[in-house]
Protein backbone atom coordinates (compact mmCIF):
# COMPACT_ATOMS: atom_id res chain seq x y z
CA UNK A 1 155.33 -26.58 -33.41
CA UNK A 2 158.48 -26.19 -35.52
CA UNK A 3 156.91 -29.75 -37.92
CA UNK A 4 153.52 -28.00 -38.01
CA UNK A 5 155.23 -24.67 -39.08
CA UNK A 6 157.42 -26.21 -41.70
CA UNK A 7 154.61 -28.28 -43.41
CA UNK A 8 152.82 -25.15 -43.17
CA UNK A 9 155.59 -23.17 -45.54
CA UNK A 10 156.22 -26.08 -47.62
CA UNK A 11 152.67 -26.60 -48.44
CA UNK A 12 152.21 -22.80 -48.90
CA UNK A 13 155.16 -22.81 -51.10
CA UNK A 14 153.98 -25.70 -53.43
CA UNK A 15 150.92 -24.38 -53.52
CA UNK A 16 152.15 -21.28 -54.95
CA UNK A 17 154.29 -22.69 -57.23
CA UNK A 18 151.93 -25.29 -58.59
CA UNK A 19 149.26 -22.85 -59.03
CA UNK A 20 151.65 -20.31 -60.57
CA UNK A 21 152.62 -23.68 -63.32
CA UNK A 22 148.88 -23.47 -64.00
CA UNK A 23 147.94 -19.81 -63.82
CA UNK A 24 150.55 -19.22 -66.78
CA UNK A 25 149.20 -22.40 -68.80
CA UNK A 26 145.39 -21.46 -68.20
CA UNK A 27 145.96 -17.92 -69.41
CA UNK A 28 147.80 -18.49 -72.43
CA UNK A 29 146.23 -17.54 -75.59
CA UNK A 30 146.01 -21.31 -77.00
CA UNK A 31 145.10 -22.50 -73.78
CA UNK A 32 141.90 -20.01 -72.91
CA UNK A 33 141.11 -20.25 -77.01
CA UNK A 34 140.28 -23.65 -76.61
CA UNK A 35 138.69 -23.78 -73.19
CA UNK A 36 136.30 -21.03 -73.88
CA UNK A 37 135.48 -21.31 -77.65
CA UNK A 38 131.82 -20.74 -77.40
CA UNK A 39 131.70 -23.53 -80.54
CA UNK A 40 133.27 -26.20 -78.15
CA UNK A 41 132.58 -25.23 -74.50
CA UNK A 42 129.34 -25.17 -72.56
CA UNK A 43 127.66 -21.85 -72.05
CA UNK A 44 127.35 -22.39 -68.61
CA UNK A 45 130.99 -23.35 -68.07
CA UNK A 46 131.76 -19.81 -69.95
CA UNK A 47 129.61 -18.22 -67.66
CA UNK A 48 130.45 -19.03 -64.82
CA UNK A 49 133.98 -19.70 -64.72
CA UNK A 50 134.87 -16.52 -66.16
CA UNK A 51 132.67 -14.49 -63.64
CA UNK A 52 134.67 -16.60 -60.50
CA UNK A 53 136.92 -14.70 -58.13
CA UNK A 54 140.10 -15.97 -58.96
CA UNK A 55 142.40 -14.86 -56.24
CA UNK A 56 139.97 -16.29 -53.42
CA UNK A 57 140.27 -19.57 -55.77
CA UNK A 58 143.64 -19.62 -55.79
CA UNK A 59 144.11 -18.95 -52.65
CA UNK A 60 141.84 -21.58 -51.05
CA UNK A 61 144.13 -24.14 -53.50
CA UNK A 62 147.24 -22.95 -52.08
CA UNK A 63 146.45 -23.19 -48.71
CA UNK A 64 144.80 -26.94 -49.26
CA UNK A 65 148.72 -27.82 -50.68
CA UNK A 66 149.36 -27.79 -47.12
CA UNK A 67 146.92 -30.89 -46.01
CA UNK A 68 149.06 -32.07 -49.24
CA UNK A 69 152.34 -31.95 -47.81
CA UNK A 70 151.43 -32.81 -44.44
CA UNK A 71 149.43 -36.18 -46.01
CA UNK A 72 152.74 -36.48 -48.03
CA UNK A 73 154.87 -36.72 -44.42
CA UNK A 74 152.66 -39.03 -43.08
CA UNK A 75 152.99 -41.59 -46.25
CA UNK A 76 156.02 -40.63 -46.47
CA UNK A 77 157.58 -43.99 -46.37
CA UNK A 78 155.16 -46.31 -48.57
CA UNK A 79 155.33 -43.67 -51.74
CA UNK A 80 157.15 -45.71 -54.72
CA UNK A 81 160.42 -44.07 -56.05
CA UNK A 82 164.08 -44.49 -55.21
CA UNK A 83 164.95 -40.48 -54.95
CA UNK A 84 163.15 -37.71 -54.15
CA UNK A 85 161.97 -36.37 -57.68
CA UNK A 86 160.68 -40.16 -58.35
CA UNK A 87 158.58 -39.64 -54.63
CA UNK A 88 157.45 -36.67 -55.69
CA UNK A 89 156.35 -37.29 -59.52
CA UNK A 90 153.99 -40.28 -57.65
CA UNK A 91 152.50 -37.90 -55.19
CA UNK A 92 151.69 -34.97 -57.85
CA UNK A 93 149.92 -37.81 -59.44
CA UNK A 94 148.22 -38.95 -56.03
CA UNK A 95 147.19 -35.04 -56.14
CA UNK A 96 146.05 -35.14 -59.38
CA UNK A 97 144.16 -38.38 -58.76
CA UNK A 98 142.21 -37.08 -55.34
CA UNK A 99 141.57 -33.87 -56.34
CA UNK A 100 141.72 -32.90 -59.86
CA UNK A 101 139.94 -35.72 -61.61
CA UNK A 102 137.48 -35.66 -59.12
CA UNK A 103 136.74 -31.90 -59.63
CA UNK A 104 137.09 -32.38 -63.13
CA UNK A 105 134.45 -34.88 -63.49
CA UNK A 106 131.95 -33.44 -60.68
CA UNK A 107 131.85 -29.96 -61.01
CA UNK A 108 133.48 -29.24 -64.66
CA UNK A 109 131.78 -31.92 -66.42
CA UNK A 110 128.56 -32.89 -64.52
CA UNK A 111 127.31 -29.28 -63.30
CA UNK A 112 129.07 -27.27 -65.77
CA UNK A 113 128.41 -29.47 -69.05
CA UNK A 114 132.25 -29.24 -69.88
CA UNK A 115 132.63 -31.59 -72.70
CA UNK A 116 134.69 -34.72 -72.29
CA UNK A 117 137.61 -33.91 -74.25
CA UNK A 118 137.89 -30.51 -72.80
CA UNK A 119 137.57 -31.98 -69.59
CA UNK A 120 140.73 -34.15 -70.39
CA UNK A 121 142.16 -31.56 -72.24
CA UNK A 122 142.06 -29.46 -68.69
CA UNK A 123 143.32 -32.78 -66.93
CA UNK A 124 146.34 -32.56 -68.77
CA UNK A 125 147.42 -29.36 -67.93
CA UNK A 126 146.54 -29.96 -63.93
CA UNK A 127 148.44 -33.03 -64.26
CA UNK A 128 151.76 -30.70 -65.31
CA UNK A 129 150.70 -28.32 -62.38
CA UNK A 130 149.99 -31.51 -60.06
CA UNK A 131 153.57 -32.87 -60.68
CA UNK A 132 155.35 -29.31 -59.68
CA UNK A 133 153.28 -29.62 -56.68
CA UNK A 134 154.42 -32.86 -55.79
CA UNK A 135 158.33 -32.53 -56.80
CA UNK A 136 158.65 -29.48 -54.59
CA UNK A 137 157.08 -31.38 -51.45
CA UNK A 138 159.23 -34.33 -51.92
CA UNK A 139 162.14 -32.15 -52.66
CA UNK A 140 161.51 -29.63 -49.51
CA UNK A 141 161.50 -32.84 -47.64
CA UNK A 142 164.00 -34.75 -49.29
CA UNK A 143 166.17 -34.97 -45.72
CA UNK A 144 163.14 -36.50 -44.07
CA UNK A 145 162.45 -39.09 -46.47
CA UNK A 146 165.85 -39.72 -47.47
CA UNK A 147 166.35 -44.03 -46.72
CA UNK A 148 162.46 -44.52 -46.73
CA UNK A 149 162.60 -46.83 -49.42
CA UNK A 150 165.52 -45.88 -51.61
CA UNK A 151 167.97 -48.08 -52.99
């Protein structure tokens, strides 16, 4: 019970940290001028995404980071890098890979009519928050890792 616990905080944690990387970019004023510029962005995307219930979405992301962590332990040992940060730069971008682009490109772009470039300007930013994610997993399990494939 003491694993499941521990993945359970660590997942929670990087969650909240990843999200907090992304609530600060997606609410600055260059960020939100761009991504809702009625000349640029779809109506419905406007519409919809500014009407949303942020802290339930937020929350629901925070919580997933725990499947995240947990998936991190059990591939623990055939992520590439020699140190942890190296580990956990490859798994924010096996985050970013599973869940943001697929997001990006089925809800954002397909439902939403996001246009492309905004969709990859948004990609950018959740690869930044994706990469947090994944360098305080690898980092909060550094000890367990340690030796899986390091130099």
């Amino acid at each position: 019970m003491h694993r499941i616990a521990r993945i359970l905080l660590v997942g929670l944690l990087a969650g909240f940290v990843g999200e907090g990387v992304l609530g600060i970019l997606f609410v600055s004023p260059v960020v939100k001028s761009v991504l809702y510029n009625p000349e640029l962005q779809s109506q419905l995307f406007i519409d919809l995404t500014s009407s949303r219930n942020i802290p339930i979405s937020v929350a629901g992301l925070v919580v997933l980071s725990s499947i995240h962590a947990w998936l991190f332990l059990v591939f623990a040992k055939s992520i590439p890098g020699a140190t942890w940060w190296g580990k956990g730069l490859f798994w924010g971008v096996t985050i970013w890979l599973m869940y943001w682009v697929f997001q990006e490109w089925f809800i954002f772009r397909t439902l939403l009519k996001e246009p492309v470039l905004l969709s990859l300007f948004e990609l950018l930013l959740l690869l930044l928050g994706s990469f947090v994610e994944g360098l305080v997993i690898s980092f909060a399990f550094r000890k367990e890792v340690a030796g899986t494939n390091e130099a």
